[in-house]
Protein backbone atom coordinates (compact mmCIF):
# COMPACT_ATOMS: atom_id res chain seq x y z
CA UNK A 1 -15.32 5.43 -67.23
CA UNK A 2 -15.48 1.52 -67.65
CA UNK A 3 -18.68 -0.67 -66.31
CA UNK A 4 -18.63 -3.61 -63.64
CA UNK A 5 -20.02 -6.32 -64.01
CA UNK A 6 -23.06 -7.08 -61.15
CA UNK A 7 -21.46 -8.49 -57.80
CA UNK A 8 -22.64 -12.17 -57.97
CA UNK A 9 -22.74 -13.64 -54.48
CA UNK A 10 -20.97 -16.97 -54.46
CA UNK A 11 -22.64 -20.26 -54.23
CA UNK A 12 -21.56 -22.92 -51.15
CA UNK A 13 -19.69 -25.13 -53.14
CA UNK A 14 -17.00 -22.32 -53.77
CA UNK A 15 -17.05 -20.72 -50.56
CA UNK A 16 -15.49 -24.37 -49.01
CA UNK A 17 -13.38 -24.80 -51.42
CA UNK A 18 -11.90 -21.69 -51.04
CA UNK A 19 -12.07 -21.89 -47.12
CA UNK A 20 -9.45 -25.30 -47.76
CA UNK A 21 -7.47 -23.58 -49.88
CA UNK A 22 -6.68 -21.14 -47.39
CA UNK A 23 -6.30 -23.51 -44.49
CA UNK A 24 -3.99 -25.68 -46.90
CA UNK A 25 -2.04 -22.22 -46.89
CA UNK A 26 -1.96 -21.35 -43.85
CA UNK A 27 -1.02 -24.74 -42.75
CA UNK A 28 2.31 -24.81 -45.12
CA UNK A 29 3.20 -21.43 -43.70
CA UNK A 30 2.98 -22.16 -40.45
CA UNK A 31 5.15 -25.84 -40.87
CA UNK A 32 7.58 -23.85 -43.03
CA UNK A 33 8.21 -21.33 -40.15
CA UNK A 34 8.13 -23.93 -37.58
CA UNK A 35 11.47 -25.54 -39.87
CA UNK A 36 12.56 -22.12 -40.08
CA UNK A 37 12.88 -20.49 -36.54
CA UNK A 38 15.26 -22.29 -33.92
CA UNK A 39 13.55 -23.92 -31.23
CA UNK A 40 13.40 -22.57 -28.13
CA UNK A 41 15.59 -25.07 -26.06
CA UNK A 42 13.93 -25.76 -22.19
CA UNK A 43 16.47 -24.16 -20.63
CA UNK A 44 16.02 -20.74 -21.72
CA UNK A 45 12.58 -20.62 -20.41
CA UNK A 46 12.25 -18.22 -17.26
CA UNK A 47 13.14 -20.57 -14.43
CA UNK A 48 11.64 -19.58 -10.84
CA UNK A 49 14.94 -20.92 -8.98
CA UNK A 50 17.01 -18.21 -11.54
CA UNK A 51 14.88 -14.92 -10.48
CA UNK A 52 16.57 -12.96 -8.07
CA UNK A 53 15.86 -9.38 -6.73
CA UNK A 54 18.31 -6.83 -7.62
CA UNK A 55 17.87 -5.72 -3.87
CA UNK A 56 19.02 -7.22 -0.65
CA UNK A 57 19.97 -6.76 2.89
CA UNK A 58 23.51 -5.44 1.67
CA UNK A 59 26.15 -4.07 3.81
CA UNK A 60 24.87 -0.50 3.66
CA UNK A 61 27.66 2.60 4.21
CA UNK A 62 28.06 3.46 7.65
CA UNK A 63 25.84 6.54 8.32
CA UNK A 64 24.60 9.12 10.89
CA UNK A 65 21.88 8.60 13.26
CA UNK A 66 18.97 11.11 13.35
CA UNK A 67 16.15 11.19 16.28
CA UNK A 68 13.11 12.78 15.14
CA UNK A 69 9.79 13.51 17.33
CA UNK A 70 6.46 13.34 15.71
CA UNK A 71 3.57 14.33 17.68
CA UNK A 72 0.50 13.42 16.72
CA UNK A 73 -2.60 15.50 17.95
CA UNK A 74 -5.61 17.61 17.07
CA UNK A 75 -5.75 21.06 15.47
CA UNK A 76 -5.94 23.40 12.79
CA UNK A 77 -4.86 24.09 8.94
CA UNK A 78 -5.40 27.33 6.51
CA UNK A 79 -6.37 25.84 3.41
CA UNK A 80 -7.84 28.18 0.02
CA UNK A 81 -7.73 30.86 2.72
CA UNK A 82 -10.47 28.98 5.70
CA UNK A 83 -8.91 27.61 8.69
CA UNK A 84 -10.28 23.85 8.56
CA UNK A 85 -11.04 22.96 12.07
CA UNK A 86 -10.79 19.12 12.79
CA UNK A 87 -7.55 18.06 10.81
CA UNK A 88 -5.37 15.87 12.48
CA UNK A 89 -1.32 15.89 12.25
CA UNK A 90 2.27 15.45 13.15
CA UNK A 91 3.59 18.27 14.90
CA UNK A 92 0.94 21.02 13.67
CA UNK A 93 1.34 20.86 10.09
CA UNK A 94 0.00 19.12 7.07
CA UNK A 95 1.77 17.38 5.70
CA UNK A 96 3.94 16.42 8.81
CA UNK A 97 7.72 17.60 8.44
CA UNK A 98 9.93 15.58 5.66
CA UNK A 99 12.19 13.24 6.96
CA UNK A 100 14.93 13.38 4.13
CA UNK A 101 18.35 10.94 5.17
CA UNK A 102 21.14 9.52 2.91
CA UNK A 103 21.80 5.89 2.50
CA UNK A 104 23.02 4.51 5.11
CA UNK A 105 21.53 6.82 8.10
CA UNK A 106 19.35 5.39 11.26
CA UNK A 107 16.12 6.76 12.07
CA UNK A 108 15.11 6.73 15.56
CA UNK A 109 11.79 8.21 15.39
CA UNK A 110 9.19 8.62 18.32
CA UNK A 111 5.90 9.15 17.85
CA UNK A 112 3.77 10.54 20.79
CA UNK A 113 -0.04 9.86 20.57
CA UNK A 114 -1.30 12.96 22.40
CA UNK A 115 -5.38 12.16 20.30
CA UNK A 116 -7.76 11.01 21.93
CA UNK A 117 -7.71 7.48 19.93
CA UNK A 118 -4.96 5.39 19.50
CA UNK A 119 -2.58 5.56 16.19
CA UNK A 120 0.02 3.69 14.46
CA UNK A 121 2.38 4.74 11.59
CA UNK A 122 4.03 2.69 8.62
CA UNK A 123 6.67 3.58 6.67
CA UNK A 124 4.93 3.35 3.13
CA UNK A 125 7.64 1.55 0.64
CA UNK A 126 10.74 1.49 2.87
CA UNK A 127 11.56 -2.12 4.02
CA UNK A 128 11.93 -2.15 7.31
CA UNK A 129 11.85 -4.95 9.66
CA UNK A 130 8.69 -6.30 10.47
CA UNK A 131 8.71 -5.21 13.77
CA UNK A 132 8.62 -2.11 12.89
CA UNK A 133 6.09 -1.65 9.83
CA UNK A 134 3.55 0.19 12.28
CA UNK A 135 0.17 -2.19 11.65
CA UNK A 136 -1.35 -2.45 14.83
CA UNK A 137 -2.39 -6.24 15.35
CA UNK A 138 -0.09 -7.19 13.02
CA UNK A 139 3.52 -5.95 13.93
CA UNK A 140 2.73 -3.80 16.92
CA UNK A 141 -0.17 -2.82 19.56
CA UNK A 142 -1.36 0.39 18.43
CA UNK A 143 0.00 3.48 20.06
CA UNK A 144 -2.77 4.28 22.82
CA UNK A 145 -3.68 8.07 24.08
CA UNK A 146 -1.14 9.94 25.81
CA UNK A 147 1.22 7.01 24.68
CA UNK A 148 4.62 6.85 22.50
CA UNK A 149 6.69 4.45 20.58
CA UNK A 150 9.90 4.66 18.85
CA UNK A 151 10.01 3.17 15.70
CA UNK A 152 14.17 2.84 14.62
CA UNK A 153 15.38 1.73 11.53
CA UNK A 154 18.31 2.12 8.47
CA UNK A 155 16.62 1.99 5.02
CA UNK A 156 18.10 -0.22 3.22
CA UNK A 157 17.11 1.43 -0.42
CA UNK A 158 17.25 5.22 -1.77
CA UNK A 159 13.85 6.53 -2.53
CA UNK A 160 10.97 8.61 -2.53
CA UNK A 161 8.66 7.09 0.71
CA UNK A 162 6.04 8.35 2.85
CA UNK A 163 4.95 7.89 6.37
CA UNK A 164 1.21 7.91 7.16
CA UNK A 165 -1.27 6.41 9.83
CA UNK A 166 -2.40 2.80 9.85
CA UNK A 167 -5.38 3.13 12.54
CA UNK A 168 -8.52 3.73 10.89
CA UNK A 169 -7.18 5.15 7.78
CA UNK A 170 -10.62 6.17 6.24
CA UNK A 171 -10.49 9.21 8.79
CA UNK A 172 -7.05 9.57 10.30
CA UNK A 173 -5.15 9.64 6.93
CA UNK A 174 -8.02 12.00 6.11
CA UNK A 175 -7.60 14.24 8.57
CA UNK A 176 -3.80 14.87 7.15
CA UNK A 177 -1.80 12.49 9.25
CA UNK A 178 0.92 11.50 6.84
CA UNK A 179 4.26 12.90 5.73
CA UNK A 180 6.93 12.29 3.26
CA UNK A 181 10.39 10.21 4.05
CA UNK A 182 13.14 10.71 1.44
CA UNK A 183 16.37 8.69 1.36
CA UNK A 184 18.51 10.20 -0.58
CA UNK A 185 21.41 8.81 -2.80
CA UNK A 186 25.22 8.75 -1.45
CA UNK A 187 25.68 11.32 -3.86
CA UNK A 188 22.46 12.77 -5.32
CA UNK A 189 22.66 13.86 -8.77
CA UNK A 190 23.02 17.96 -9.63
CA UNK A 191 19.59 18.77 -9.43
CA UNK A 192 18.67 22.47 -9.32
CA UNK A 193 15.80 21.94 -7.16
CA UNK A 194 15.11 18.34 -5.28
CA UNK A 195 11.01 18.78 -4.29
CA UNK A 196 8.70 16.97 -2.55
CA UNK A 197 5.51 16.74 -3.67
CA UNK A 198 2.36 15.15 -1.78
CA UNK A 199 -0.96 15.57 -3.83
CA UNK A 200 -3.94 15.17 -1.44
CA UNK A 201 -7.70 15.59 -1.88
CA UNK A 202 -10.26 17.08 0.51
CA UNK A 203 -13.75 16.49 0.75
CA UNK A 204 -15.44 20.43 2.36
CA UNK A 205 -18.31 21.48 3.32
CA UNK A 206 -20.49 24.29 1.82
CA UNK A 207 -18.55 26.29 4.64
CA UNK A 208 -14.91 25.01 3.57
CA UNK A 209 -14.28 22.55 6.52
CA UNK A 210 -13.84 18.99 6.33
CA UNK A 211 -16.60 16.57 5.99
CA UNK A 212 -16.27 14.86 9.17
CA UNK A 213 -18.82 11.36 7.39
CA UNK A 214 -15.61 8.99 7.40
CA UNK A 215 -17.86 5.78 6.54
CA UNK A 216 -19.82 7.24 3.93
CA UNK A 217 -22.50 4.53 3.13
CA UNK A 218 -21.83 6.07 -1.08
CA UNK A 219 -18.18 6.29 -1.21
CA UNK A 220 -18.08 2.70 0.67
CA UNK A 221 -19.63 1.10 -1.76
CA UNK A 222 -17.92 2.51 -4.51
CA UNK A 223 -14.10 4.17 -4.83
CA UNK A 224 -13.50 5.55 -1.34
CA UNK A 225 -13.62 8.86 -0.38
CA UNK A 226 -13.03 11.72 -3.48
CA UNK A 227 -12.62 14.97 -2.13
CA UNK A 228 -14.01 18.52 -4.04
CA UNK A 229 -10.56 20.14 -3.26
CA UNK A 230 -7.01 19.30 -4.76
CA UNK A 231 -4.16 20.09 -3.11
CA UNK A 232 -0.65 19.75 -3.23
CA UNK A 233 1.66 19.86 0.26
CA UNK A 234 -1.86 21.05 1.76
CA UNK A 235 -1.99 24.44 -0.94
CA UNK A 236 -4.87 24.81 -3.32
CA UNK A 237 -2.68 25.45 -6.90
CA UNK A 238 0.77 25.94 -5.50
CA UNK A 239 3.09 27.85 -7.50
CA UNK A 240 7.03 26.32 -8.00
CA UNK A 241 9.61 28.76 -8.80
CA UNK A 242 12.48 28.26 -11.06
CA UNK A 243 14.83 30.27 -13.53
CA UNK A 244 15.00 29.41 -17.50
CA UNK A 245 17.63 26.27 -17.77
CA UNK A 246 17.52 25.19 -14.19
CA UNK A 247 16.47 21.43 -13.79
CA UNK A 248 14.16 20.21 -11.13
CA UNK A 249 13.45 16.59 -9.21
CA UNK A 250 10.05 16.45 -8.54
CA UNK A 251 9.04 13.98 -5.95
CA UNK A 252 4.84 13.09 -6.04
CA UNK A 253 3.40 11.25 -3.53
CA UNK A 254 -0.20 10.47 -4.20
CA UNK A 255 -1.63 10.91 -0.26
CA UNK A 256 -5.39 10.90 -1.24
CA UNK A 257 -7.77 8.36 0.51
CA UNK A 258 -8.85 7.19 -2.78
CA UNK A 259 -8.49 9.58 -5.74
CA UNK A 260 -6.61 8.40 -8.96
CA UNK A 261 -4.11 10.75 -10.52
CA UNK A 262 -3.36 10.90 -14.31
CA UNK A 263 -0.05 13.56 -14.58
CA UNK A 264 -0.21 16.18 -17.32
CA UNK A 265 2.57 18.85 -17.80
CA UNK A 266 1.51 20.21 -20.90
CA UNK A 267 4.98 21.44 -22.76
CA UNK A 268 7.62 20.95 -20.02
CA UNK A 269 10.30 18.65 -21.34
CA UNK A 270 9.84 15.90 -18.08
CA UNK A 271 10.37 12.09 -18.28
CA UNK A 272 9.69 9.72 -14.63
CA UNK A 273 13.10 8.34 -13.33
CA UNK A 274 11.49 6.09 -10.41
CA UNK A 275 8.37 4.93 -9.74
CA UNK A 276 7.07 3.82 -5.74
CA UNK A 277 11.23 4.51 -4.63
CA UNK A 278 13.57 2.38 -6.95
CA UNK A 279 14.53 3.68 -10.23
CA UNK A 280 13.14 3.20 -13.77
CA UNK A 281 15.75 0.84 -15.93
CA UNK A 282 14.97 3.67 -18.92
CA UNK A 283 13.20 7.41 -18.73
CA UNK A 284 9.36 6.79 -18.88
CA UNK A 285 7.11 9.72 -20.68
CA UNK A 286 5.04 11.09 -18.17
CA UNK A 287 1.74 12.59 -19.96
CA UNK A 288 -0.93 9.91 -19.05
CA UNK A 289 0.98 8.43 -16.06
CA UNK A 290 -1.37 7.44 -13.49
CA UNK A 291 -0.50 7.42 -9.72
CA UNK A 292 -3.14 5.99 -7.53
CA UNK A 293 -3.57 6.32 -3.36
CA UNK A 294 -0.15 5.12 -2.38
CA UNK A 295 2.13 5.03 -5.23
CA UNK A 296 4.83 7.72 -5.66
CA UNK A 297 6.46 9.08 -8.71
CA UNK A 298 9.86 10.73 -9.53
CA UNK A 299 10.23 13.07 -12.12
CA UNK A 300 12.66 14.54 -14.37
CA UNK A 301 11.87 18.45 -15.29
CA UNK A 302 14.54 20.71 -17.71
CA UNK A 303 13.22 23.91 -18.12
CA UNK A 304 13.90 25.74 -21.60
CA UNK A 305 16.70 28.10 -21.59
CA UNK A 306 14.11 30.85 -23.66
CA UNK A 307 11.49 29.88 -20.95
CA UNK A 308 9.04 32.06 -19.36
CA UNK A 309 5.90 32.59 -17.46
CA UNK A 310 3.55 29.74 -16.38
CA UNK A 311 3.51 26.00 -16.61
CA UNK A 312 0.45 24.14 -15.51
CA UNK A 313 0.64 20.47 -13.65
CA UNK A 314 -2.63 19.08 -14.10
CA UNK A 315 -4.86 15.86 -13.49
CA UNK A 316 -6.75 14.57 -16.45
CA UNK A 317 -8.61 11.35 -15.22
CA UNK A 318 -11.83 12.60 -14.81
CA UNK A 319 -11.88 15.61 -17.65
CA UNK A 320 -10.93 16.71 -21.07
CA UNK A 321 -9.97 19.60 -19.91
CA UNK A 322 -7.44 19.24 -17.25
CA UNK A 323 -7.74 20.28 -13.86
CA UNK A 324 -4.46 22.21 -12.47
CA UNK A 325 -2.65 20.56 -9.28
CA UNK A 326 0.08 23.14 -9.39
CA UNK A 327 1.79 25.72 -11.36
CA UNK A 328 5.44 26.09 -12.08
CA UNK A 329 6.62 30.12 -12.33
CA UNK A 330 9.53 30.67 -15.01
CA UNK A 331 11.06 34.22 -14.40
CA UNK A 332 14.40 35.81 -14.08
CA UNK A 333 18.11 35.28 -16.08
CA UNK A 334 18.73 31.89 -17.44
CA UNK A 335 21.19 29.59 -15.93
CA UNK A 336 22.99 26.93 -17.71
CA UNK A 337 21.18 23.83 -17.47
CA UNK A 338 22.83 20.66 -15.47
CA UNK A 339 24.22 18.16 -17.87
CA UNK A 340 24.06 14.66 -16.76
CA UNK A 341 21.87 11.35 -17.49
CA UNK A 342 18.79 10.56 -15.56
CA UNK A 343 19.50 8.34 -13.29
CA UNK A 344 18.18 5.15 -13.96
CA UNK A 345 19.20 1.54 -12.62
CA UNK A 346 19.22 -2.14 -14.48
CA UNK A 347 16.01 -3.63 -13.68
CA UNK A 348 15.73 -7.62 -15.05
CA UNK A 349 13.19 -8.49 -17.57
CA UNK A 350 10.58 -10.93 -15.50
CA UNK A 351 7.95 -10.74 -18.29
CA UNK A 352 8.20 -14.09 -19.26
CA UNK A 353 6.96 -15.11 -15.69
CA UNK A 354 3.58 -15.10 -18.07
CA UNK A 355 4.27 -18.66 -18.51
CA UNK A 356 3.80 -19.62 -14.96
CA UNK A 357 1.50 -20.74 -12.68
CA UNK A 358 0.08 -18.41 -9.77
CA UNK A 359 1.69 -19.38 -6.58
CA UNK A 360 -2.05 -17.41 -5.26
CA UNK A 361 -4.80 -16.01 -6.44
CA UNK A 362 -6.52 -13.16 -4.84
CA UNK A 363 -10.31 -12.40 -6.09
CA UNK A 364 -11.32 -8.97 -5.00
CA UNK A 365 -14.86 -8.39 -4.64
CA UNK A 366 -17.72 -6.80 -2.65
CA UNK A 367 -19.65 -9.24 -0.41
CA UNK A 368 -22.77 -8.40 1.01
CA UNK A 369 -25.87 -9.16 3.53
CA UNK A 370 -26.21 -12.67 1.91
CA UNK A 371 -22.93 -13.49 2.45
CA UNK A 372 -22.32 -11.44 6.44
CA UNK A 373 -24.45 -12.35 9.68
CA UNK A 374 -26.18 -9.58 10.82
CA UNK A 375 -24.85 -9.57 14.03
CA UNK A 376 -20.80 -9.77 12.34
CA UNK A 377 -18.89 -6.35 11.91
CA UNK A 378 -16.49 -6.40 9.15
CA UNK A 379 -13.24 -4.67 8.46
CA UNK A 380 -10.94 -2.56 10.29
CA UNK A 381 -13.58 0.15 10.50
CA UNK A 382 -16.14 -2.06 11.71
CA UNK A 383 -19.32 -2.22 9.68
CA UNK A 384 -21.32 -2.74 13.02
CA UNK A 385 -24.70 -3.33 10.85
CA UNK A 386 -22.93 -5.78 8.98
CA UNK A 387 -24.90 -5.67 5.70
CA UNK A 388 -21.49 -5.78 3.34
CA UNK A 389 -17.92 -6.13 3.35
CA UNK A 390 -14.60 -5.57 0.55
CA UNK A 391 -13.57 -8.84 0.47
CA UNK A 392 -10.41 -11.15 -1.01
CA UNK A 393 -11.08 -14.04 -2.19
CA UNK A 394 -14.88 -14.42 -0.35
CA UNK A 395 -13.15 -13.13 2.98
CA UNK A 396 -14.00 -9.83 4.36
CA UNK A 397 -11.25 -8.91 7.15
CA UNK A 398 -10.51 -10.04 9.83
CA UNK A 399 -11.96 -13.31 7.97
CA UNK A 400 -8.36 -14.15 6.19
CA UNK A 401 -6.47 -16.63 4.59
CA UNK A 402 -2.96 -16.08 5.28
CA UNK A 403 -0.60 -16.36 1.80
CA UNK A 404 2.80 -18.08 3.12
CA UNK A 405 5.73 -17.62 0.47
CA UNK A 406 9.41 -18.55 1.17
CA UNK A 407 12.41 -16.20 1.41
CA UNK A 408 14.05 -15.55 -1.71
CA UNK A 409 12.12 -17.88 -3.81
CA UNK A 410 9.94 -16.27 -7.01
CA UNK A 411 6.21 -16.59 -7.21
CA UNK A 412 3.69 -15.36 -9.22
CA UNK A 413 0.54 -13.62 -7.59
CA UNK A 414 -2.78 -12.82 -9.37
CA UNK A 415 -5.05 -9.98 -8.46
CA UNK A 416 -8.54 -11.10 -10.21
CA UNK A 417 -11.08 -7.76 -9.67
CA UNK A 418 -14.30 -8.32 -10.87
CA UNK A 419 -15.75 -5.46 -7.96
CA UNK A 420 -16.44 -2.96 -10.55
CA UNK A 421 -14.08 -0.29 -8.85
CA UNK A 422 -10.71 0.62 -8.75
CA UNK A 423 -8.51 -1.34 -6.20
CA UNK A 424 -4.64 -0.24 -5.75
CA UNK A 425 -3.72 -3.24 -4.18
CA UNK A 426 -0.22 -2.69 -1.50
CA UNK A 427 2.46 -5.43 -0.57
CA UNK A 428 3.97 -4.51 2.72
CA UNK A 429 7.44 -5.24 2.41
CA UNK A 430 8.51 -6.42 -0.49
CA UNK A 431 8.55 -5.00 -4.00
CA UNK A 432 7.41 -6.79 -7.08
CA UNK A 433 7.07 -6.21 -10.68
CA UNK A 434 3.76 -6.86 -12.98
CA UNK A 435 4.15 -9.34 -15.62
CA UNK A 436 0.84 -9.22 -17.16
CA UNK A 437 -2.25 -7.62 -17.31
CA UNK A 438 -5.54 -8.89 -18.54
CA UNK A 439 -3.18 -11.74 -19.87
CA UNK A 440 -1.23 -9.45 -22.21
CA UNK A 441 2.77 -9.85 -20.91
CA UNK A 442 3.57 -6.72 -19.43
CA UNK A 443 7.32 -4.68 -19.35
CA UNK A 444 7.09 -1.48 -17.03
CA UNK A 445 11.10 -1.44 -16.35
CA UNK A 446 10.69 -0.59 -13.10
CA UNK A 447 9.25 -1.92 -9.63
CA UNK A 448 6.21 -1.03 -7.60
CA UNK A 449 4.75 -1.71 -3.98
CA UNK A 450 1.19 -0.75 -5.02
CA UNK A 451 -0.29 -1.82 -8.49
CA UNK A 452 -3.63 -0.30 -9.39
CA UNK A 453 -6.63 -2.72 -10.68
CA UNK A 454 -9.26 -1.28 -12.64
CA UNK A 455 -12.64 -2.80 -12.50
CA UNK A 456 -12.28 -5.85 -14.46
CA UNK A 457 -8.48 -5.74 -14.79
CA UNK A 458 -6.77 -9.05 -13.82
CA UNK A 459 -2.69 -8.28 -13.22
CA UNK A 460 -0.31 -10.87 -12.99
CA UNK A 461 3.01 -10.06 -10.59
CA UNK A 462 5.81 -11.63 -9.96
CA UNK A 463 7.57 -11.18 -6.08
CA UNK A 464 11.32 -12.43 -4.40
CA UNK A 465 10.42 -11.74 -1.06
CA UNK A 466 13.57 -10.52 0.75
CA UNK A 467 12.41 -9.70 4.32
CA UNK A 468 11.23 -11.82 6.67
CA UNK A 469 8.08 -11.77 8.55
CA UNK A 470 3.75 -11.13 8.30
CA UNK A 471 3.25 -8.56 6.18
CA UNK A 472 0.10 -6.31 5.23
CA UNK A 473 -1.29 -6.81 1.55
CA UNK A 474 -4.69 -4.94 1.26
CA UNK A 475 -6.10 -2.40 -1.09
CA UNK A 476 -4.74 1.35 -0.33
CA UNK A 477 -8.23 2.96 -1.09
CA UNK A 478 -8.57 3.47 2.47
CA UNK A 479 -12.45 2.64 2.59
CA UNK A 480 -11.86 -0.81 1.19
CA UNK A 481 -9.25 -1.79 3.56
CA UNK A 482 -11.16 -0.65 6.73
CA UNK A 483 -14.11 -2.67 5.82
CA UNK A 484 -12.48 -6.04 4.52
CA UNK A 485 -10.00 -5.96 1.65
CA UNK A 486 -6.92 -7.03 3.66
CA UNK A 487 -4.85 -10.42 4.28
CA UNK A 488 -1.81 -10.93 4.97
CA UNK A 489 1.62 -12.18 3.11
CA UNK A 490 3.96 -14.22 5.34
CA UNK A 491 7.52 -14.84 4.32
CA UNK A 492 9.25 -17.68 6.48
């Protein structure tokens, strides 16, 4: 073994000169890259007037026309084996009855309000035209008691979509009044099973039914309403079915008032093909996805030819050890499995939209009795002692600033949240794609209509708006819209 010598510390004089030497060397690197790499001429920067959406008012195919009834109205639902008194719904079930159309098709859809409050419903994702985007005060009066309204449209894009209430959301979304709306593709690919998924929580009592505190002073001020009971088309752990080989579409809705989902599925071979409707440009891995109230998420499931017995879906936000949403059954003789791609569309690279300025900013934030008169409710809900209020940029709902943005032309929105909660914030309307986050460029490959913040997250997105009219753009935690977090998005 050989000796070292002491470690002398080094005196001042050779610490700068050492310090210059390696700025001297830095400094020739840097020059002799700068003479090495091309420069990148002007015109290859991302221009605004060059971004276009890869989705428009098209001509669409020439389809059928189906008239659906949706009745909305008190009742009853067996959930975990209680029968939960006080749920709300669209024709007696939770969720309400799937709409599923092909490209093309017209919905005329009437909804008959036979609660005793009014309602409205909006067509979560699907662009329809503003007239029609059931916000009451916005695009429509709301639907009074013993009332109806059709609502008729064609959906312009395939997708996975929902339909829920936008009347008080905090309680009537709650009480289960939502539903999914598929529009299928021309020619759907060979799935062996196309499902629709629509993950809820619910918050029970010590007796199983529903907690009927809607404006709960705790889950105000913090992440909405969490329930103690997971659910997936209204069934505590659903089981799927499926033979070895066969390969499944699984369509997730996340339906919950303000719960945040992060996907596990444990060994099954499954990638995401679309995310909030439109497809992914490439197959995403879905371990650690997160879906949060709002978005929706396709997904891509081959089961194993030598498969058998149990899969777990499961939710991993909040534990290490994941909590099961659902279970998928393997029995019986293998099939072979369908051969084909995912589908997947192009889907432009807008990352370098980094570089620009934010056509508007939008500062989310709670606001409270310093900043609300006493005698001033706030939000949708009405926060009659009006101590506090969710708030965008200072302004608590209906106190607004309205963002105008011009048809077809690109701009660049930032969502600043320095709340400390979560806040997926929802464009009505229009789709969009995130560019950056916490000023890191971002590439998802795919497009969104709700974008979840987390507590000091700033997200950068860029938006061609393509339809006409005042849109909703609020937070889809439904807590934090009623009491504030809400403007609107105009397109002239």
């Amino acid at each position: 073994m050989t000796s070292s010598s002491p470690f002398a510390r080094p005196d001042r004089n050779t610490v700068l000169i050492a310090a210059l030497g390696l700025v001297l060397i830095a400094g020739g690197l840097v020059a002799a890259l700068m003479l090495l790499s091309p420069a990148v001429p002007e015109a290859l920067a991302l221009d605004p007037s060059t971004v276009v959406a890869p989705y428009g008012q098209d001509e669409l195919p020439s389809g059928a026309i189906h008239e659906v009834s949706l009745v909305a109205a008190a009742g009853t639902m067996r959930l975990d084996g209680v029968d939960v008194d006080n749920v709300w719904s669209f024709n007696g079930s939770v969720p309400g009855p799937e709409i599923r159309i092909q490209l093309g098709d017209t919905v005329k859809i009437t909804v008959q309000n036979d609660l005793d409050v009014a309602t409205a419903v909006h067509w979560h994702g699907i662009r329809v035209p503003n007239g029609m985007d059931g916000v009451p005060g916005i695009t429509q009066d709301p639907i009074a008691p013993g009332s109806s309204f059709v609502y008729e449209f064609t959906p312009p894009d395939v997708g996975t979509y929902w339909y829920h209430s936008h009347k008080r959301g905090n309680e009537q979304l709650e009480r289960g009044l939502y539903g999914a709306f598929v529009v299928e593709d021309a020619e759907p690919a060979a799935y062996s099973q196309d499902v629709t998924l629509l993950v809820d929580d619910w918050l029970l009592d010590q007796v199983g039914q529903l907690d009927t505190d809607f404006d709960s002073s705790e889950d105000l001020h913090h992440n909405g309403r969490w329930g103690n009971a997971l659910s997936v088309n209204a069934e505590i752990l659903p089981t799927i079915t499926a033979a070895p080989g066969e390969r499944l579409r699984l369509r997730l809705v996340n339906a919950s008032n303000g719960r945040i989902y992060q996907l596990r599925f444990g060994e099954l071979d499954a990638v995401a093909i679309a995310m909030d409707g439109f497809y992914v440009d490439r197959p995403l891995p879905v371990d650690g996805l997160e879906i949060a109230p709002g978005n929706r998420v396709d997904i891509d499931v081959t089961i194993p030819v030598d498969a058998k017995g149990s899969f777990v879906i499961a939710d991993s936000l909040l534990s290490f050890s994941p909590v099961p949403l659902m279970t998928l059954e393997v029995s019986g003789d293998p099939v072979d499995p369908p051969s084909f791609a995912p589908p997947t569309a192009p889907v432009p690279d807008w990352s370098d939209a980094i570089e620009w300025e934010p056509n508007g900013t939008f500062e989310l934030s709670l606001i409270g009795d310093e900043d609300i008169a006493e005698d001033q409710p706030t939000g949708l809900a009405g926060d009659f002692g009006g101590v506090f209020g969710w708030a965008i940029n200072g302004r608590a709902w209906p106190d607004h600033r309205t963002h105008v943005a011009s048809l077809g032309q690109a701009e660049k929105l930032r969502f600043v949240n320095d709340s400390g909660a979560f806040h997926p914030m929802h464009l009505h309307g229009q789709f969009f794609q995130v560019v950056a986050r916490n000023g890191v460029p971002v590439r998802e490959g795919h497009f969104r209509d709700t974008v979840l913040l987390n507590s000091t997250d700033t997200v950068d997105i860029v938006v061609v708006p393509t339809d006409v009219g005042v849109w909703a753009l609020h937070c889809h935690i439904q807590l934090h819209a009623e009491y504030g977090m809400f403007t609107l998005y105009e397109v002239r």
